[in-house]
N, C-alpha and C. Protein backbone atom coordinates (compact mmCIF):
# COMPACT_ATOMS: atom_id res chain seq x y z
N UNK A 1 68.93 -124.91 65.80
CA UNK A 1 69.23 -124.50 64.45
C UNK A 1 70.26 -123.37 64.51
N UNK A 2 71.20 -123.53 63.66
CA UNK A 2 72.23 -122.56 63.64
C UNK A 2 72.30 -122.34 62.14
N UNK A 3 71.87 -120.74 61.88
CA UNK A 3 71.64 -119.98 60.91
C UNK A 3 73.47 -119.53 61.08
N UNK A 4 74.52 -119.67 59.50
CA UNK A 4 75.53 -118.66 59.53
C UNK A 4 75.30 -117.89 58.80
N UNK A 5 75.22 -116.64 59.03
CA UNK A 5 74.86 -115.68 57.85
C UNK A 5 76.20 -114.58 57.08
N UNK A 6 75.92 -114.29 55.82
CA UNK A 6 76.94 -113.72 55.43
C UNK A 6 77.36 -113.95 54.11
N UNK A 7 77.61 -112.75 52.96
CA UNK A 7 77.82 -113.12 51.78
C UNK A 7 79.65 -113.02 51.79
N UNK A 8 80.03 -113.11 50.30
CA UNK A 8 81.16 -112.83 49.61
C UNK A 8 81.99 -111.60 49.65
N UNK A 9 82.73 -110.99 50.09
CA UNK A 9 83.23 -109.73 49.58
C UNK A 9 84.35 -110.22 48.80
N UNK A 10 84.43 -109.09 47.64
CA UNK A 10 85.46 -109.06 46.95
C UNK A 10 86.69 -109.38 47.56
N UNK A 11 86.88 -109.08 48.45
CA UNK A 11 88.66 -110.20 48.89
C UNK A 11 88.69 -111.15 49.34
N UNK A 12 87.41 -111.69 49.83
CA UNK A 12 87.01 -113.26 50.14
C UNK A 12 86.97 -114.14 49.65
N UNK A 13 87.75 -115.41 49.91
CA UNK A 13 87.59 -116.77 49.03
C UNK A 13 86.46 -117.42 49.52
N UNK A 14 85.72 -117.01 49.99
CA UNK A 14 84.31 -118.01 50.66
C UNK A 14 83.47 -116.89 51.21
N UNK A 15 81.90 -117.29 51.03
CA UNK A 15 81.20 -116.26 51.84
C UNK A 15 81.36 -116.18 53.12
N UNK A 16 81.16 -115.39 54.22
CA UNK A 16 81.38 -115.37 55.51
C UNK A 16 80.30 -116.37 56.05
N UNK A 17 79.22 -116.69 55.74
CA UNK A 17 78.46 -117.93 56.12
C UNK A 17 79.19 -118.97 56.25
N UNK A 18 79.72 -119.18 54.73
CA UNK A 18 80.21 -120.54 54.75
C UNK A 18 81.10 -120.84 55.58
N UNK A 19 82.42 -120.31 55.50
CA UNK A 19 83.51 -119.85 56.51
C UNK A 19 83.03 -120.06 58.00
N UNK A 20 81.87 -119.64 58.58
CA UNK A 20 81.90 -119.99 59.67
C UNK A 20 81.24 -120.89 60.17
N UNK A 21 80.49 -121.59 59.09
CA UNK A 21 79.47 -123.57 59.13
C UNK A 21 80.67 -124.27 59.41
N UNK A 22 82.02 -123.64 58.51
CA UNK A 22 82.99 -124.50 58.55
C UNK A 22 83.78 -125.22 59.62
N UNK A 23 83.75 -123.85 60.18
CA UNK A 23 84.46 -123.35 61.44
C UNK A 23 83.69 -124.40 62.40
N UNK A 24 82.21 -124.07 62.57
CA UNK A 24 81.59 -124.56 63.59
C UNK A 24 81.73 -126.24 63.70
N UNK A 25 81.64 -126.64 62.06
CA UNK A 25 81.80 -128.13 62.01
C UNK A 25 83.04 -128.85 62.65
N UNK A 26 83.83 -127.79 62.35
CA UNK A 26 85.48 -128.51 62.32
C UNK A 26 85.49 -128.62 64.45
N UNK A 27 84.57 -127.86 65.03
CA UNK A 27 84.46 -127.79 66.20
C UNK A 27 83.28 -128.62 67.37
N UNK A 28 82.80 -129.44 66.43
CA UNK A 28 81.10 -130.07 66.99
C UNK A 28 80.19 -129.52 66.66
N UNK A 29 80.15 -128.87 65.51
CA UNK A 29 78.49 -128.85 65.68
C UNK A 29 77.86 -129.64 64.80
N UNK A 30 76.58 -129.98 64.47
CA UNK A 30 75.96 -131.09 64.08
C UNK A 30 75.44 -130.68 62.77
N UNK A 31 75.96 -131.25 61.87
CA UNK A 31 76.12 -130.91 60.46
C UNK A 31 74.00 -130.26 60.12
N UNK A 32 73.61 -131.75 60.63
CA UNK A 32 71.99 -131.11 60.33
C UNK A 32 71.25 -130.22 60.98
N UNK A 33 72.00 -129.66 61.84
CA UNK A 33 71.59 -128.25 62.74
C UNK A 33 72.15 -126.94 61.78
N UNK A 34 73.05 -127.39 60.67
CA UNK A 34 73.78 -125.96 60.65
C UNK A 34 73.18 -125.43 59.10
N UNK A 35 73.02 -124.61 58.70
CA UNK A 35 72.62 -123.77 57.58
C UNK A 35 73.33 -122.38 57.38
N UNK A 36 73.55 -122.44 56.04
CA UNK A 36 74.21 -121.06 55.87
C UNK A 36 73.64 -120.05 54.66
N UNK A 37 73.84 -118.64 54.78
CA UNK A 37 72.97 -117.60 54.38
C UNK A 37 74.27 -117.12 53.49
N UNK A 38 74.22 -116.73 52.38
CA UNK A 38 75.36 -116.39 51.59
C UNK A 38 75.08 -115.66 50.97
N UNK A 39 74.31 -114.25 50.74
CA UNK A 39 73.64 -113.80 49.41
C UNK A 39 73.60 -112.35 50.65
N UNK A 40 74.08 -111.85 51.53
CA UNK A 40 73.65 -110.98 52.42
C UNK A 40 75.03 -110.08 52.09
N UNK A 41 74.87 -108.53 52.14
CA UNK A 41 75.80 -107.87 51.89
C UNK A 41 76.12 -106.64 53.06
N UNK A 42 74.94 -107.21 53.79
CA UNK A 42 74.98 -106.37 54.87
C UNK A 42 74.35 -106.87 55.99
N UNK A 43 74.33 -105.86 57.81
CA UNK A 43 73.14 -106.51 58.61
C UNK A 43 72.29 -106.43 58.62
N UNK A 44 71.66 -105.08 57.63
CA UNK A 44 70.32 -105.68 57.70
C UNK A 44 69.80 -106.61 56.78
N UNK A 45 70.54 -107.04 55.70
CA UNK A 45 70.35 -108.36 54.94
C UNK A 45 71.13 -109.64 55.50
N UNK A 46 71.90 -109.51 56.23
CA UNK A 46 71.64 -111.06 57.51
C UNK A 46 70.60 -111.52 58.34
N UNK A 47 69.84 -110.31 58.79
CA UNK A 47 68.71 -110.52 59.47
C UNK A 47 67.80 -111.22 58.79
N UNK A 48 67.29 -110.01 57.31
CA UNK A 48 66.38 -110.31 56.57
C UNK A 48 66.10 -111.51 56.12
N UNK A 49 67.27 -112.21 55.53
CA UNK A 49 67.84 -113.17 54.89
C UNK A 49 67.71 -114.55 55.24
N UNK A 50 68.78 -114.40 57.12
CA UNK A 50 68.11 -115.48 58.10
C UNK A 50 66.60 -115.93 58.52
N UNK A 51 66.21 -114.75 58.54
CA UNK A 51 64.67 -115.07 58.79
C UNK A 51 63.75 -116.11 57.81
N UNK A 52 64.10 -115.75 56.89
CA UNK A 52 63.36 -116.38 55.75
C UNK A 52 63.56 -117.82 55.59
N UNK A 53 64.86 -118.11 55.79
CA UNK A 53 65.38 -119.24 56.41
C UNK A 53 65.22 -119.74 57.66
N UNK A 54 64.54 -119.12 58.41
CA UNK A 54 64.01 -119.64 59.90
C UNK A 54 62.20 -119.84 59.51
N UNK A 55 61.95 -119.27 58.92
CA UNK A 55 60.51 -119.13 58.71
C UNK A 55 60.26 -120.44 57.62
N UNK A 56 60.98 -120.64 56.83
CA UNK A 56 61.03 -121.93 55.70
C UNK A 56 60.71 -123.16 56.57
N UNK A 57 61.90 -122.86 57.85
CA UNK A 57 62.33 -124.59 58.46
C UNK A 57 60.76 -124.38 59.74
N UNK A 58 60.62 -123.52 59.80
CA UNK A 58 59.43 -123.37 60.63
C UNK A 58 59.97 -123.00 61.87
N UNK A 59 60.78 -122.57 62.02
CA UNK A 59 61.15 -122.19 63.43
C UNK A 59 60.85 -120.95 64.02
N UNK A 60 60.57 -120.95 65.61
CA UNK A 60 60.04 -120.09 66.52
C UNK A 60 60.69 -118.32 65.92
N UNK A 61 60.44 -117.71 65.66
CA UNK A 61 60.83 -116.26 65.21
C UNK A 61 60.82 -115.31 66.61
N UNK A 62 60.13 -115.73 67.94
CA UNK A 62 60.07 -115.02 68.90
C UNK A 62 61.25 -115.17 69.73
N UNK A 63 62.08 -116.64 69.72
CA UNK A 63 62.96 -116.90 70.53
C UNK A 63 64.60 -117.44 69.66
N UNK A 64 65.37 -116.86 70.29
CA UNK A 64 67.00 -117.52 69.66
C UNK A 64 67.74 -115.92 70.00
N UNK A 65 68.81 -116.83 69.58
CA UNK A 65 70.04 -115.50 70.32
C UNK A 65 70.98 -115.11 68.46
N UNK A 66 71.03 -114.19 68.64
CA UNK A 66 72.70 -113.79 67.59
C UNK A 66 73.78 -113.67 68.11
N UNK A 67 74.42 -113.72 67.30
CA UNK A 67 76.20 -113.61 67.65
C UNK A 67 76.80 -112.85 66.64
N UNK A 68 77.08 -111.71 67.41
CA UNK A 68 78.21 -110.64 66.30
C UNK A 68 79.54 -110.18 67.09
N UNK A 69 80.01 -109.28 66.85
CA UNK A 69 80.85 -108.31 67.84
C UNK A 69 80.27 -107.15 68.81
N UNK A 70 80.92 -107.42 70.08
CA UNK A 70 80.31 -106.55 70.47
C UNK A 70 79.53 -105.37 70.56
N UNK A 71 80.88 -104.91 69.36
CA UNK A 71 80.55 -103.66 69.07
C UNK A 71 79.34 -103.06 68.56
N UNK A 72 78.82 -104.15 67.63
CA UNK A 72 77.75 -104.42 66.65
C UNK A 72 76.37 -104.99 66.90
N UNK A 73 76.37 -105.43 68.13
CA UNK A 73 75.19 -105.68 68.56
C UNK A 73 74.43 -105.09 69.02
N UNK A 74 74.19 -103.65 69.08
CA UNK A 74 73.35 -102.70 69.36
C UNK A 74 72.15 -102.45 68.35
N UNK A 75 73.54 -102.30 66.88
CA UNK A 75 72.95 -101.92 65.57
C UNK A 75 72.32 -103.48 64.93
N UNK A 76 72.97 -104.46 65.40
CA UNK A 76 72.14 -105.78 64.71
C UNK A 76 70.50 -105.78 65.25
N UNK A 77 70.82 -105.98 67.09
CA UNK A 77 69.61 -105.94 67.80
C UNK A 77 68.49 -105.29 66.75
N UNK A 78 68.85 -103.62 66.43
CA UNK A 78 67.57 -103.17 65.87
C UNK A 78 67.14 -103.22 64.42
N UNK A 79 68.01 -104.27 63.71
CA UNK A 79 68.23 -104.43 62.61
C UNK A 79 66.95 -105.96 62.43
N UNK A 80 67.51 -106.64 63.84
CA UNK A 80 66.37 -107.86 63.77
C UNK A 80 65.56 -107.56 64.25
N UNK A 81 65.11 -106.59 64.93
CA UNK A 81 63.50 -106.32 65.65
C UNK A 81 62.74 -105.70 64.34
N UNK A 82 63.90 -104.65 63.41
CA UNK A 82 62.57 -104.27 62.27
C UNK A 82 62.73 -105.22 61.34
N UNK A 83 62.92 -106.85 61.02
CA UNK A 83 62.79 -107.55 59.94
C UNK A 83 62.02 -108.60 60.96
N UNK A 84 61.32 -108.31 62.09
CA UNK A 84 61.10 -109.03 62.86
C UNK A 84 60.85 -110.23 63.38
N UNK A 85 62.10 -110.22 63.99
CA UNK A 85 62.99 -111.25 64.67
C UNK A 85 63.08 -110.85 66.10
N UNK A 86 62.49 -111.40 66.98
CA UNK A 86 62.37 -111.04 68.91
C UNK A 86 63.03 -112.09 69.13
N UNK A 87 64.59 -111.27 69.22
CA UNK A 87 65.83 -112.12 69.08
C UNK A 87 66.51 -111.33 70.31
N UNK A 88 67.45 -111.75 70.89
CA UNK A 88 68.34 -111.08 71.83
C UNK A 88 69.65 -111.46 71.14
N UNK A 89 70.56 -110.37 71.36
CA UNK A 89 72.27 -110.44 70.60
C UNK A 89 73.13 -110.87 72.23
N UNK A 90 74.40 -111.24 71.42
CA UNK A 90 75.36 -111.30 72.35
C UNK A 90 76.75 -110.80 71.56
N UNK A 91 77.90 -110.35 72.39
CA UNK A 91 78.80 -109.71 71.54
C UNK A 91 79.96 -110.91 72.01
N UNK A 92 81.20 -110.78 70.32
CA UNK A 92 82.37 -111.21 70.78
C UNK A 92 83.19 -109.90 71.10
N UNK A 93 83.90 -110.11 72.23
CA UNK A 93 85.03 -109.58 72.37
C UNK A 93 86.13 -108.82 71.51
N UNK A 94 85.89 -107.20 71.23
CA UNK A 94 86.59 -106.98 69.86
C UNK A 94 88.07 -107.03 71.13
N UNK A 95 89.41 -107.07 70.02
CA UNK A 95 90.66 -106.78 70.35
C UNK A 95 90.68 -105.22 70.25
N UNK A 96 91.31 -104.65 71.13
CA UNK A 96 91.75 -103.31 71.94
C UNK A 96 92.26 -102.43 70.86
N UNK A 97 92.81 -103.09 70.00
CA UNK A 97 93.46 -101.77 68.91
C UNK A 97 92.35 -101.90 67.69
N UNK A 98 91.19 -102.72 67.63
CA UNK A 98 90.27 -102.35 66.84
C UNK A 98 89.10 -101.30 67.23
N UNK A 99 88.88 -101.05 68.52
CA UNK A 99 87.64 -100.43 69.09
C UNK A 99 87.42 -99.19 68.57
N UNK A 100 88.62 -98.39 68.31
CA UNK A 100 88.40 -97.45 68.11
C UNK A 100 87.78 -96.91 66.99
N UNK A 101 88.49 -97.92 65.97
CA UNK A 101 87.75 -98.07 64.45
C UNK A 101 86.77 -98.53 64.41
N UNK A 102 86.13 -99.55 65.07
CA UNK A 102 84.98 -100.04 65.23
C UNK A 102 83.92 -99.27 66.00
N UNK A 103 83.78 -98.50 66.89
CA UNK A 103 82.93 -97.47 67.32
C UNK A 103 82.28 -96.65 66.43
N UNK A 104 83.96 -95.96 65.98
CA UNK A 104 83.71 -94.72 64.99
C UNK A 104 82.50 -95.46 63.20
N UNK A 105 83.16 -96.39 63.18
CA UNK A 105 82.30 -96.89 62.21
C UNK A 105 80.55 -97.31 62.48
N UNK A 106 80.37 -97.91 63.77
CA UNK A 106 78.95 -98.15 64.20
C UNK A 106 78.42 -96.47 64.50
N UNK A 107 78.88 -95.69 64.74
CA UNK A 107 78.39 -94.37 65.04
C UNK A 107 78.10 -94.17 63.77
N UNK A 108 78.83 -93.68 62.99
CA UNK A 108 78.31 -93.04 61.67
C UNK A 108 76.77 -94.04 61.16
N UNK A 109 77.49 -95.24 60.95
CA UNK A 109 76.24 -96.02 60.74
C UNK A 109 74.68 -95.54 61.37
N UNK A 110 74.76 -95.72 62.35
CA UNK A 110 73.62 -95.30 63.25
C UNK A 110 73.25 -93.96 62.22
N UNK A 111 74.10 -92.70 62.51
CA UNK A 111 73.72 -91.91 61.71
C UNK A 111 73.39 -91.49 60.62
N UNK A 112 73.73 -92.79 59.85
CA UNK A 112 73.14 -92.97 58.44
C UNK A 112 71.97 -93.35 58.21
N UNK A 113 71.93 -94.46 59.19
CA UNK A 113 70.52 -95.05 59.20
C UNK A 113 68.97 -94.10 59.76
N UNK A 114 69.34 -93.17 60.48
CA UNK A 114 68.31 -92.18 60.53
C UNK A 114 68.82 -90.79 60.49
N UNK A 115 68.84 -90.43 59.42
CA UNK A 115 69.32 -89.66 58.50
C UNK A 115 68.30 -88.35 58.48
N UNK A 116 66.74 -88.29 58.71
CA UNK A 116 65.72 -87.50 57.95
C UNK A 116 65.31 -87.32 59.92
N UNK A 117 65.67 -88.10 60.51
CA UNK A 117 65.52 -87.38 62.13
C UNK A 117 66.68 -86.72 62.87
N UNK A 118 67.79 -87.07 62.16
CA UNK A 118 68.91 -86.39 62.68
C UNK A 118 68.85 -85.16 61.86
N UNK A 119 68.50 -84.91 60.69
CA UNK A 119 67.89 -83.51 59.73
C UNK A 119 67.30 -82.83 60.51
N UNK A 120 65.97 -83.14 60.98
CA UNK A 120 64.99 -82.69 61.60
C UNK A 120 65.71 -82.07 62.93
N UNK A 121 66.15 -82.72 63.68
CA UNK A 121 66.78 -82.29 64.84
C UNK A 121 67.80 -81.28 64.70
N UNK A 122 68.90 -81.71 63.53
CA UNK A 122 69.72 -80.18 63.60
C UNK A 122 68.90 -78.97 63.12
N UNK A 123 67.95 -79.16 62.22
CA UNK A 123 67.34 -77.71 61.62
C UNK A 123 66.50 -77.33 62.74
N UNK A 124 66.11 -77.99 63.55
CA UNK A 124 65.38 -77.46 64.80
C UNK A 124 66.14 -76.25 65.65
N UNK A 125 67.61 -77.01 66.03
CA UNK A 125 68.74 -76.06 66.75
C UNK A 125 69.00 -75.44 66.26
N UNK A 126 69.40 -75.39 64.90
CA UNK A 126 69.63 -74.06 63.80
C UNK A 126 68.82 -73.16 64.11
N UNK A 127 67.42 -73.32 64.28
CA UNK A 127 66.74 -72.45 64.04
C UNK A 127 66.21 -72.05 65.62
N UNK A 128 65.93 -72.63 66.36
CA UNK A 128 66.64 -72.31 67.99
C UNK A 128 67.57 -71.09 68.23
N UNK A 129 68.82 -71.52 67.53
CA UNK A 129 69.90 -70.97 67.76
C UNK A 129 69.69 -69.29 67.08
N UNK A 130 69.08 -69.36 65.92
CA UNK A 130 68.90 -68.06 65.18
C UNK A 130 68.19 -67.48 65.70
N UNK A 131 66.88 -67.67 66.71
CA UNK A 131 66.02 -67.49 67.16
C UNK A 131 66.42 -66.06 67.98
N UNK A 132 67.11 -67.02 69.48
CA UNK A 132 67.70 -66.62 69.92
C UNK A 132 68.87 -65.60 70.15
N UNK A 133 69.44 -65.83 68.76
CA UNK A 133 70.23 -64.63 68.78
C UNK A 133 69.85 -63.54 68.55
N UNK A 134 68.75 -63.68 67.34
CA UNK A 134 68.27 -62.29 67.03
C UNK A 134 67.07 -61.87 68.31
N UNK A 135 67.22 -62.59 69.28
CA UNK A 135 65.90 -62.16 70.11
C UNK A 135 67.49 -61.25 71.42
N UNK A 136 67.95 -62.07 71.48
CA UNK A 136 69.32 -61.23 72.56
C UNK A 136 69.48 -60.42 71.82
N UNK A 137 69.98 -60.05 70.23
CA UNK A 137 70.60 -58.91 69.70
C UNK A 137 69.67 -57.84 69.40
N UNK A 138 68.32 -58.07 69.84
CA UNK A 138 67.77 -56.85 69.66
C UNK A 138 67.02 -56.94 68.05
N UNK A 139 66.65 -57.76 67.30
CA UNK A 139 67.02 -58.13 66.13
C UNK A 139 65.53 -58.40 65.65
């Protein structure tokens, strides 16, 4: 079973699902193997999304692989373990003058996504840091 997942963006003439059933067809794959997810605006609503669609057709939720960009398969990986999916990722190959943009963008992400522990952690050092000074300055 090959789940494509992926909605519409505003500059898109097709959802990214569809676009890539297309793709896959125009290449062998077997029309009644392929299904596509179109209503997802993000990864963690590809995950979510696919699943429900794996869980419909009855299929194994412990075993199957994803396919993203390299870059992105860190943040998918834990995107399908909490909509849970015991899935393993594989990455495509980004091109060399995207990486850099693409890093910087999965970083922040990450940091968005735990937001109230990365809080926790700087007010810790803040207050570490104040600690300390006023304990050296005599204070």
């Amino acid at each position: 079973m090959l789940v494509f997942s992926g909605g519409q963006g505003s500059d898109e003439t097709v959802p990214e699902g569809l676009a890539m059933k297309q793709y896959a067809l125009a290449h062998g794959a077997h029309v009644d193997k392929c299904v596509t997810e179109e209503k997802s605006k993000n990864t963690y609503e590809n995950m979510a999304f696919s699943k429900q669609i794996l869980a419909t057709k009855q299929v194994n939720l412990q075993k199957g692989v994803f396919a993203t960009n390299d870059y992105h398969t860190f943040r998918a990986a834990g995107y399908a373990r909490y909509v849970g999916l015991k899935i393993d990722g594989i990455g495509a190959k980004t091109s060399r003058f995207f990486i850099p943009n693409a890093f910087i963008r999965e970083y922040i992400a990450l940091l968005a996504n735990h937001k109230k522990e990365h809080i926790i952690a700087l007010s810790l050092l803040l207050l570490l840091s104040i600690v300390n000074f006023l304990i050296n300055n005599g204070i």
